[in-house]
N, C-alpha and C. Protein backbone atom coordinates (compact mmCIF):
# COMPACT_ATOMS: atom_id res chain seq x y z
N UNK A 1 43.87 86.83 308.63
CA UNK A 1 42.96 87.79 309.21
C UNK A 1 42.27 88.53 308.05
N UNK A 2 41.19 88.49 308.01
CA UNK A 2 40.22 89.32 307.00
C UNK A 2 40.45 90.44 306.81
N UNK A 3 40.31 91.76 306.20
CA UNK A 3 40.17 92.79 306.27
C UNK A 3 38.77 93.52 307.22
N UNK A 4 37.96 93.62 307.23
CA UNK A 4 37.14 93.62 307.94
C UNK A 4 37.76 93.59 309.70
N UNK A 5 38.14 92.44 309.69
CA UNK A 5 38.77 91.99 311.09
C UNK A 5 39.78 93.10 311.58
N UNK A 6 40.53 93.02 310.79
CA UNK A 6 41.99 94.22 310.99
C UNK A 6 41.55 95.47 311.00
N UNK A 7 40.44 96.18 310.53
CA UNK A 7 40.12 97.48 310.27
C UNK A 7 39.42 97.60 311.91
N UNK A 8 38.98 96.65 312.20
CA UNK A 8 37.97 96.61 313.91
C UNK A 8 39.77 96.62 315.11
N UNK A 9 40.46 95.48 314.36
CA UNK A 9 41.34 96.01 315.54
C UNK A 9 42.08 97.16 315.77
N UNK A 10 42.33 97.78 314.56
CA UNK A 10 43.28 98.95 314.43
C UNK A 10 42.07 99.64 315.17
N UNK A 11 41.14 99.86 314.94
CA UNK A 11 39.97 100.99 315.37
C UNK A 11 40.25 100.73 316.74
N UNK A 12 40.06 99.32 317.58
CA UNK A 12 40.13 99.80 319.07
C UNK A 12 41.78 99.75 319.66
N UNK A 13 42.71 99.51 319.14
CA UNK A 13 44.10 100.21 319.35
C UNK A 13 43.79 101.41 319.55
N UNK A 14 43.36 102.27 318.03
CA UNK A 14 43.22 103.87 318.23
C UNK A 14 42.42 104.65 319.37
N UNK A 15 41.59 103.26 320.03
CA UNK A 15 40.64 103.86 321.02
C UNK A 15 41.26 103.67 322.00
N UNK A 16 42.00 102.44 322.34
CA UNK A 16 42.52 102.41 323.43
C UNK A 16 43.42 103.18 323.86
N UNK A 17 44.20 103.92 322.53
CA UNK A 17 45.27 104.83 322.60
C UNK A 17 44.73 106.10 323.31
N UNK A 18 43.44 107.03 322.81
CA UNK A 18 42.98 107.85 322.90
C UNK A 18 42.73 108.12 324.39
N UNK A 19 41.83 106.64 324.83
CA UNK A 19 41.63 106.52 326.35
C UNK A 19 43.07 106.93 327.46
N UNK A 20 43.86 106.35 326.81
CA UNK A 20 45.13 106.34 327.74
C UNK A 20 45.72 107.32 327.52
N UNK A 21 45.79 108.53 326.32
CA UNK A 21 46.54 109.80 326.28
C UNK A 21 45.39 110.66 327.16
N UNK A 22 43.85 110.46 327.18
CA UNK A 22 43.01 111.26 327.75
C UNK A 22 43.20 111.14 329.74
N UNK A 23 43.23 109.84 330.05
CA UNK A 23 43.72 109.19 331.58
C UNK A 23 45.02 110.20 331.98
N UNK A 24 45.97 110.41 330.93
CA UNK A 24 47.61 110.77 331.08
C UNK A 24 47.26 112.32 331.81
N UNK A 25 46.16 113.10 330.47
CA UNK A 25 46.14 114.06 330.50
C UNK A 25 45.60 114.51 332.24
N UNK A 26 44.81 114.11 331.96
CA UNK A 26 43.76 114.00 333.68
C UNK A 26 44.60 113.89 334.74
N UNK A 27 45.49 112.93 334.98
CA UNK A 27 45.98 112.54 335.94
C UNK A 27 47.29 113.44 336.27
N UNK A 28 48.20 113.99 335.15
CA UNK A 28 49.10 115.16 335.41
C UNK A 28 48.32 116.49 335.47
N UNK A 29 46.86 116.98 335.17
CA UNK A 29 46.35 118.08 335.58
C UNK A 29 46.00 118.39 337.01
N UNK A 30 45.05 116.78 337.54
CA UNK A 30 45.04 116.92 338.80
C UNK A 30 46.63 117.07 340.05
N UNK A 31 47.58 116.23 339.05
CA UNK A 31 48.72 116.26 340.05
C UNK A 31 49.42 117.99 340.16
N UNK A 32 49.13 118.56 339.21
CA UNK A 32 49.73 120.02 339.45
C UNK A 32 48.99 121.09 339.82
N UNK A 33 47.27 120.61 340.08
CA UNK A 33 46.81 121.52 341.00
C UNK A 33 46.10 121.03 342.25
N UNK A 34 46.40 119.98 342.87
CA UNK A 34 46.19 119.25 344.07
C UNK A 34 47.17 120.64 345.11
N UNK A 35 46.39 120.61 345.96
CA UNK A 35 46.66 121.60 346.90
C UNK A 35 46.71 120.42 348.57
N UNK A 36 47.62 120.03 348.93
CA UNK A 36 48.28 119.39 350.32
C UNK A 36 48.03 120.07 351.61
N UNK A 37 47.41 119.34 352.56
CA UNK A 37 47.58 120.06 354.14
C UNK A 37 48.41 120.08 354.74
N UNK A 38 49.09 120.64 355.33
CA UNK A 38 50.44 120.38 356.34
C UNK A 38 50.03 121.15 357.55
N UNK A 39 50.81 120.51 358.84
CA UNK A 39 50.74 121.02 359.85
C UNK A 39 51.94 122.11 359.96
N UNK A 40 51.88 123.14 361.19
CA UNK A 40 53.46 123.99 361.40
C UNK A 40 54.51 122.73 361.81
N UNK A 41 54.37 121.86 362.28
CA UNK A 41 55.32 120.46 362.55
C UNK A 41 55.72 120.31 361.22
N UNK A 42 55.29 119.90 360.26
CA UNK A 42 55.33 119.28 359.09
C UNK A 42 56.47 120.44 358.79
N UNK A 43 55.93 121.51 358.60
CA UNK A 43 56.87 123.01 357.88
C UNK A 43 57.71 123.40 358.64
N UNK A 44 57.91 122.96 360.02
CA UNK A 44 59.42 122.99 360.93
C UNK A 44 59.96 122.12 360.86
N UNK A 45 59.84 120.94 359.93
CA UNK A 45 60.59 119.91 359.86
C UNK A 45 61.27 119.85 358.64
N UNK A 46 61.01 120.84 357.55
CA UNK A 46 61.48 121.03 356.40
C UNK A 46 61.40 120.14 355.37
N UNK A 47 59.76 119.84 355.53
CA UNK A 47 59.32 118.48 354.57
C UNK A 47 58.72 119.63 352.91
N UNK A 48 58.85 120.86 352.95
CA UNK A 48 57.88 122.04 352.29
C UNK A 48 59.40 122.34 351.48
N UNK A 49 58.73 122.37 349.94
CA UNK A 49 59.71 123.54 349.36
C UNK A 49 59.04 124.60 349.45
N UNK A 50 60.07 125.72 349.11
CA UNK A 50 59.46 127.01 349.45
C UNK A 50 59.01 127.17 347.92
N UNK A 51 58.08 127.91 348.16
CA UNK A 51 56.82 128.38 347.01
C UNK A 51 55.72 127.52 346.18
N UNK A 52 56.09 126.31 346.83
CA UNK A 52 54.73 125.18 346.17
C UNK A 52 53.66 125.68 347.18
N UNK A 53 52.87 126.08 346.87
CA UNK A 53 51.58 126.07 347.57
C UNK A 53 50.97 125.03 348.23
N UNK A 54 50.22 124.93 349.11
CA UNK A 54 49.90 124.35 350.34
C UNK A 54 48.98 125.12 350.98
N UNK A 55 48.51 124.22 351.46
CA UNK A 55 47.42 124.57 352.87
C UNK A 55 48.08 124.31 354.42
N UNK A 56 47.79 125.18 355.37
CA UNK A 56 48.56 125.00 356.64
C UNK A 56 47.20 125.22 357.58
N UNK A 57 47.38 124.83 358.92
CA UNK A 57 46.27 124.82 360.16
C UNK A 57 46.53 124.90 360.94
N UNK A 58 45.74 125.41 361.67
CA UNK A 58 46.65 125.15 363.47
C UNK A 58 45.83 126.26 364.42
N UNK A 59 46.32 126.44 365.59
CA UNK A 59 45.79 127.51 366.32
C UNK A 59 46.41 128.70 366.04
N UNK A 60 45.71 130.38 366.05
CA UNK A 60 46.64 131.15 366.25
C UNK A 60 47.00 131.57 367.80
N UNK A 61 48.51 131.67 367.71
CA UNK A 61 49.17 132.18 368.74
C UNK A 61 48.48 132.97 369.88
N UNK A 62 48.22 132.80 371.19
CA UNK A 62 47.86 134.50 371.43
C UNK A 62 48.79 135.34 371.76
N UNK A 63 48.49 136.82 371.23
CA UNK A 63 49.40 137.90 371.38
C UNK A 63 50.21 137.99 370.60
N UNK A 64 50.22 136.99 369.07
CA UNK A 64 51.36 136.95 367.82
C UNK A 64 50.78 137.77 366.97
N UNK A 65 49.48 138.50 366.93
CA UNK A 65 48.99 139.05 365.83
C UNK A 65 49.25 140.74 365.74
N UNK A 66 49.96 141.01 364.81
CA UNK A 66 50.92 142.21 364.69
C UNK A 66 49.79 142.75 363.13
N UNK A 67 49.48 144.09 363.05
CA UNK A 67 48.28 144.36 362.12
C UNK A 67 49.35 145.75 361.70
N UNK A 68 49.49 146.03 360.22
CA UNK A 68 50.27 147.05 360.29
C UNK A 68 49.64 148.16 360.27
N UNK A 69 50.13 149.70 360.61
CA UNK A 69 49.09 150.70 360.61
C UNK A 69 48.71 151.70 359.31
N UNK A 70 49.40 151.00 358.28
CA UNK A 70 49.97 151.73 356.85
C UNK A 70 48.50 151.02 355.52
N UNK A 71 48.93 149.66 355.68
CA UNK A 71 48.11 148.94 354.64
C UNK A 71 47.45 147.67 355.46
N UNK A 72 47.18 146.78 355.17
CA UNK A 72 46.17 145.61 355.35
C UNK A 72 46.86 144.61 355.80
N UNK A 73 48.41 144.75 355.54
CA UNK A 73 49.58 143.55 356.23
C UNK A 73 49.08 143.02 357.46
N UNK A 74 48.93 141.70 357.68
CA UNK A 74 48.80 141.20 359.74
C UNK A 74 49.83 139.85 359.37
N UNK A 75 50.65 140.20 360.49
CA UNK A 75 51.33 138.92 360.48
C UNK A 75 50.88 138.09 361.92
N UNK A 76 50.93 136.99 362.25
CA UNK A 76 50.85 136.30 363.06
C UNK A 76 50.97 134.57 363.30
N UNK A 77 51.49 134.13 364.08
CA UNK A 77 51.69 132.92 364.53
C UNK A 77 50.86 131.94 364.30
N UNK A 78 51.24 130.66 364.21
CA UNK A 78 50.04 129.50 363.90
C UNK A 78 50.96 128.35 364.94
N UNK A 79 50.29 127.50 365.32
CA UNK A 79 50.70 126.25 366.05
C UNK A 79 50.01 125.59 365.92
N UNK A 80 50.56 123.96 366.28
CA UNK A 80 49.86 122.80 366.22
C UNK A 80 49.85 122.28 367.75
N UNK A 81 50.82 123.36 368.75
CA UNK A 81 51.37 123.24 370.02
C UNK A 81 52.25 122.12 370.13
N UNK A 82 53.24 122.31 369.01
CA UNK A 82 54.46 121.12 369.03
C UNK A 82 55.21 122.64 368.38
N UNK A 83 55.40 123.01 367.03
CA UNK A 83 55.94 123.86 366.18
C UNK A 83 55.20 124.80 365.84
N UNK A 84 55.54 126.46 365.39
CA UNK A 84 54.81 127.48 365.30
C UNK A 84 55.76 127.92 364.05
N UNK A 85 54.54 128.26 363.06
CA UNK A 85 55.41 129.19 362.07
C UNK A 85 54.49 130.28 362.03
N UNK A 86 55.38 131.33 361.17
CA UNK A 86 55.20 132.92 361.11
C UNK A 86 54.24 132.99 359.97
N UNK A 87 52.98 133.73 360.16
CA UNK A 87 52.36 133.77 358.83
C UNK A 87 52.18 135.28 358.56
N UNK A 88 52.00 135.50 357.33
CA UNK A 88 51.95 137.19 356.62
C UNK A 88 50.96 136.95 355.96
N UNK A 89 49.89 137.85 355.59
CA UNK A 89 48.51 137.87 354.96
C UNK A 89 48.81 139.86 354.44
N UNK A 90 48.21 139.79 353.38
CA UNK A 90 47.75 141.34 353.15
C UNK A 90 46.52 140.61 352.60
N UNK A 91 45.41 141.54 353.72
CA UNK A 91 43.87 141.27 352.88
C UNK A 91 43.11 141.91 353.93
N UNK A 92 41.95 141.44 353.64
CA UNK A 92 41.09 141.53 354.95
C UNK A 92 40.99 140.13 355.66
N UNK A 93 41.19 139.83 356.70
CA UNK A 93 40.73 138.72 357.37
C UNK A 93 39.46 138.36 357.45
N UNK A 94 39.02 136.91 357.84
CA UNK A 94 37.61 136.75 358.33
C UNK A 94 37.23 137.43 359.29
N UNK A 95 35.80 137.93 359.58
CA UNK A 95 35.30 138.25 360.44
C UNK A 95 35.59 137.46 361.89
N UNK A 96 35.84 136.33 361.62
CA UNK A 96 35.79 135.57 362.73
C UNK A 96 37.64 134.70 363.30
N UNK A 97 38.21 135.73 362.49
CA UNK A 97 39.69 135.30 363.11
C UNK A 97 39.71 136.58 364.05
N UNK A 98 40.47 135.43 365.12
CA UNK A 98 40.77 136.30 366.82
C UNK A 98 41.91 134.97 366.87
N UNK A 99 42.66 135.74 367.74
CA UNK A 99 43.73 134.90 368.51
C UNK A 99 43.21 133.90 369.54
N UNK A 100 43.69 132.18 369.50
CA UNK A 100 43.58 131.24 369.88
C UNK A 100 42.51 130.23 369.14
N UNK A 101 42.11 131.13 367.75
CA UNK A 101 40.95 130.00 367.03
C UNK A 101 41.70 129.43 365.88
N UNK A 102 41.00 128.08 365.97
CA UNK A 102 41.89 127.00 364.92
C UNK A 102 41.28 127.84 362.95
N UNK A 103 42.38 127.83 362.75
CA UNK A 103 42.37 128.91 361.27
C UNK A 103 43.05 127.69 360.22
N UNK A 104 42.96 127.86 358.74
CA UNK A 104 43.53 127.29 357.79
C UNK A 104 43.59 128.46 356.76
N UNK A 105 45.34 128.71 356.14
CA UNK A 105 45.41 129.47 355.64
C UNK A 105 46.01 129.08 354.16
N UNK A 106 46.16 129.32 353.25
CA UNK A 106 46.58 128.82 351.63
C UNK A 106 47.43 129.63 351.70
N UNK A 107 48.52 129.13 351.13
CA UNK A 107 50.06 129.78 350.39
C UNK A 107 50.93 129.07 350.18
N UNK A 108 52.20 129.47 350.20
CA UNK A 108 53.20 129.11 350.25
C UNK A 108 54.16 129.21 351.42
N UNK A 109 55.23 128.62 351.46
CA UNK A 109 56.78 129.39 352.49
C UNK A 109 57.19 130.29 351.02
N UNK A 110 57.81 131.59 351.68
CA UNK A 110 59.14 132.05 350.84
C UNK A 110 60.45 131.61 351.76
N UNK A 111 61.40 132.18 351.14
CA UNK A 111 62.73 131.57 351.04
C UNK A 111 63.00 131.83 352.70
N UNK A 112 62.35 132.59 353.76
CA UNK A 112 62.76 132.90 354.98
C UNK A 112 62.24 131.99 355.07
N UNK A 113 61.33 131.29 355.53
CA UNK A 113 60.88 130.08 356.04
C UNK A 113 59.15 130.53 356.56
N UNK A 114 59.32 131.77 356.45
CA UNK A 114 57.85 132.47 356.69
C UNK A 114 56.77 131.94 355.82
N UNK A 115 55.41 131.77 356.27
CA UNK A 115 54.31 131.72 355.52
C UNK A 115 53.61 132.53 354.93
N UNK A 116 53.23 132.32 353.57
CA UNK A 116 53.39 134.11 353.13
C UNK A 116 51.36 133.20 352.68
N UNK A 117 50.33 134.12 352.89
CA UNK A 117 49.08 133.07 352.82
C UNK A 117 48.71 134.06 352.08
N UNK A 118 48.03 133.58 350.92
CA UNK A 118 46.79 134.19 350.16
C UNK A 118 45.36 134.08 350.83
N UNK A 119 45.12 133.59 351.42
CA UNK A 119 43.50 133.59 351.89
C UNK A 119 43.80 132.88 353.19
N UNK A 120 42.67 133.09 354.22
CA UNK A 120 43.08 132.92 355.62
C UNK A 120 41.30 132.82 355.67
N UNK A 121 41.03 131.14 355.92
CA UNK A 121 39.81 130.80 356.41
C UNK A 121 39.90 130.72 358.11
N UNK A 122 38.33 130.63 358.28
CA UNK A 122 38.45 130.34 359.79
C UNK A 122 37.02 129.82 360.34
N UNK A 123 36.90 129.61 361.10
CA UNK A 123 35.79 128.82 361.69
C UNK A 123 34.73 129.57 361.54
N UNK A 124 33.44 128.93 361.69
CA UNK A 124 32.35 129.47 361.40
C UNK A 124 31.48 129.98 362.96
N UNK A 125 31.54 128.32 362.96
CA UNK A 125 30.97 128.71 364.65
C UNK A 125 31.74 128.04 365.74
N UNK A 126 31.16 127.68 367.41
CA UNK A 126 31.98 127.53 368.67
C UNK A 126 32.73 125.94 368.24
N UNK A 127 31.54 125.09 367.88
CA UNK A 127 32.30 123.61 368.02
C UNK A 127 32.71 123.18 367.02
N UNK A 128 32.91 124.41 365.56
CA UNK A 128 33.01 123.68 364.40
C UNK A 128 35.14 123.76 364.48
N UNK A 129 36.16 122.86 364.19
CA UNK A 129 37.20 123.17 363.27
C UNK A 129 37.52 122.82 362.49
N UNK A 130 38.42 123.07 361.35
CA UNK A 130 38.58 121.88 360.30
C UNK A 130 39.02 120.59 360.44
N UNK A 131 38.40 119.67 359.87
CA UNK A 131 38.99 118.55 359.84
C UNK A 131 40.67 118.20 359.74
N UNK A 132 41.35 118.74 358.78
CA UNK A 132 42.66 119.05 359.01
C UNK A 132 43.67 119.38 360.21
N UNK A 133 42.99 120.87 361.17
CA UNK A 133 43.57 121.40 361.62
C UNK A 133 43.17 120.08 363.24
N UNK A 134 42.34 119.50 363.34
CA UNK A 134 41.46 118.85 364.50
C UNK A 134 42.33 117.48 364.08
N UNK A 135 42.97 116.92 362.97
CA UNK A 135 44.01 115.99 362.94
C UNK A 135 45.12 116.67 363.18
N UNK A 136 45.68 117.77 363.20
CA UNK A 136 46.86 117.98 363.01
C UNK A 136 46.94 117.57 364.81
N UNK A 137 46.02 118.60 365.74
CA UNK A 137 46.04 118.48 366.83
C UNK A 137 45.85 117.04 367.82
N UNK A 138 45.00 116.77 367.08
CA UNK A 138 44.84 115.46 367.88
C UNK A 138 46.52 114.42 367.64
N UNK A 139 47.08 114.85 366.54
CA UNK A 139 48.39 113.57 366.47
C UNK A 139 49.73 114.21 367.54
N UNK A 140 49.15 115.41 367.63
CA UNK A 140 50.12 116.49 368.64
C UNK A 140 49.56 116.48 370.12
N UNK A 141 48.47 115.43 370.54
CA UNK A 141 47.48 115.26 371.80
C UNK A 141 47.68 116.67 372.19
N UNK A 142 47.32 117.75 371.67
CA UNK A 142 46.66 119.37 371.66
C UNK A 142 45.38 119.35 371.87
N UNK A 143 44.65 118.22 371.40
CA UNK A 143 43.12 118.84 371.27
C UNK A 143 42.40 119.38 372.11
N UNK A 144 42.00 121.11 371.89
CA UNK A 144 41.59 121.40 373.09
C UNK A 144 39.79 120.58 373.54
N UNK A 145 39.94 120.75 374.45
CA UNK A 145 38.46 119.80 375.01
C UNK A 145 37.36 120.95 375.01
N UNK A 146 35.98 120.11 374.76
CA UNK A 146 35.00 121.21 374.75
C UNK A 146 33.89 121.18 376.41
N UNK A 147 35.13 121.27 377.43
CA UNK A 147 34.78 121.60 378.61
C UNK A 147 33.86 122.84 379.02
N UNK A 148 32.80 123.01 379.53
CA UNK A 148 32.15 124.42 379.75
C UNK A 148 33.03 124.49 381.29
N UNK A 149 32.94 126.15 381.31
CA UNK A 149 33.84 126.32 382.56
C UNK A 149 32.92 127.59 383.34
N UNK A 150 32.59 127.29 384.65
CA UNK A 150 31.95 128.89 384.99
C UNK A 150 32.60 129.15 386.29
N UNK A 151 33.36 130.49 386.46
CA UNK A 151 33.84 130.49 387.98
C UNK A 151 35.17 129.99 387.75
N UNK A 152 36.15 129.35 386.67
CA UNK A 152 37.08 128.99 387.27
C UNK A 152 36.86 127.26 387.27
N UNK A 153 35.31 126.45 387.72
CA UNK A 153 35.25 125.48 387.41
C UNK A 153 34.72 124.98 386.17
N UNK A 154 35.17 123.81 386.21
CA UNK A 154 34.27 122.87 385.11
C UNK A 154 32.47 122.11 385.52
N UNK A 155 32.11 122.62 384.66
CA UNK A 155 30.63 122.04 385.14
C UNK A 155 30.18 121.76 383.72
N UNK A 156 30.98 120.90 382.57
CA UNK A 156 30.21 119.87 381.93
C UNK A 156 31.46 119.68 381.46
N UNK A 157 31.69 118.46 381.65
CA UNK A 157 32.70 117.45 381.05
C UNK A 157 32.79 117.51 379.50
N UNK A 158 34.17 117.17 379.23
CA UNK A 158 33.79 116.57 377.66
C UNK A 158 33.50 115.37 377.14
């Protein structure tokens, strides 16, 4: 092998090396800040360690939403209408969380099994929900239908 020759292969070893410590790097950055959806099924089934962060969805409860009268604390219920877990927020909520609208909230469990959420999204408008929370339901045949109702009846199908 020439010199010439050997100086070209060592060069793309060193490149190929570079490529594959740069791939390494990438691929363990995305793996430790990839953020996961789970349903309340998923987190009553004890598939969640407590304090990895996560995303959760579902409906809220009605009548679970407890607002404290001191600071900004609201705790309240989430379901997929299979399993319900407890969620805790200190913040302001969206304008547009009310009890029975499909919500997605970021956090963690702590060690009670409670959902402790840093941010609490929620729908924008009537027919929009998340994609997430609209699978969680549909694998739980929850999905509510977008029936119009006047009187008690139905007068447009879904």
């Amino acid at each position: 092998m020439t010199p010439k020759r050997k100086q070209r292969l060592i060069l793309v070893g060193v490149m190929l090396g570079g490529v594959a410590i740069a791939v390494a790097f990438g691929v363990n950055a995305f793996k430790e800040n990839i953020m996961l959806f789970h349903s309340p099924s998923d987190v009553a089934a004890g598939a969640i360690d407590p304090g990895k962060p996560f995303r959760i969805g579902g409906m809220v409860v009605e009548g679970s939403v407890q607002r404290s009268s001191e600071d900004l604390a609201v705790r309240f219920d989430l379901t997929d209408h299979v399993q319900t877990v407890s969620v805790s927020f200190v913040g302001i909520l969206p304008d547009l969380f009310r009890e029975g609208q499909g919500i997605v909230a970021l956090g963690a469990l702590d060690t009670s099994g409670s959902f402790s959420a840093t941010e609490v999204l929620a729908k924008h408008d009537e027919n929009y929900m998340p994609p997430e929370v609209a699978d969680a339901l549909e694998r739980a045949g929850k999905m509510p239908g977008s029936a119009a109702n006047y009187d008690n009846k139905t007068v447009v199908e879904p």
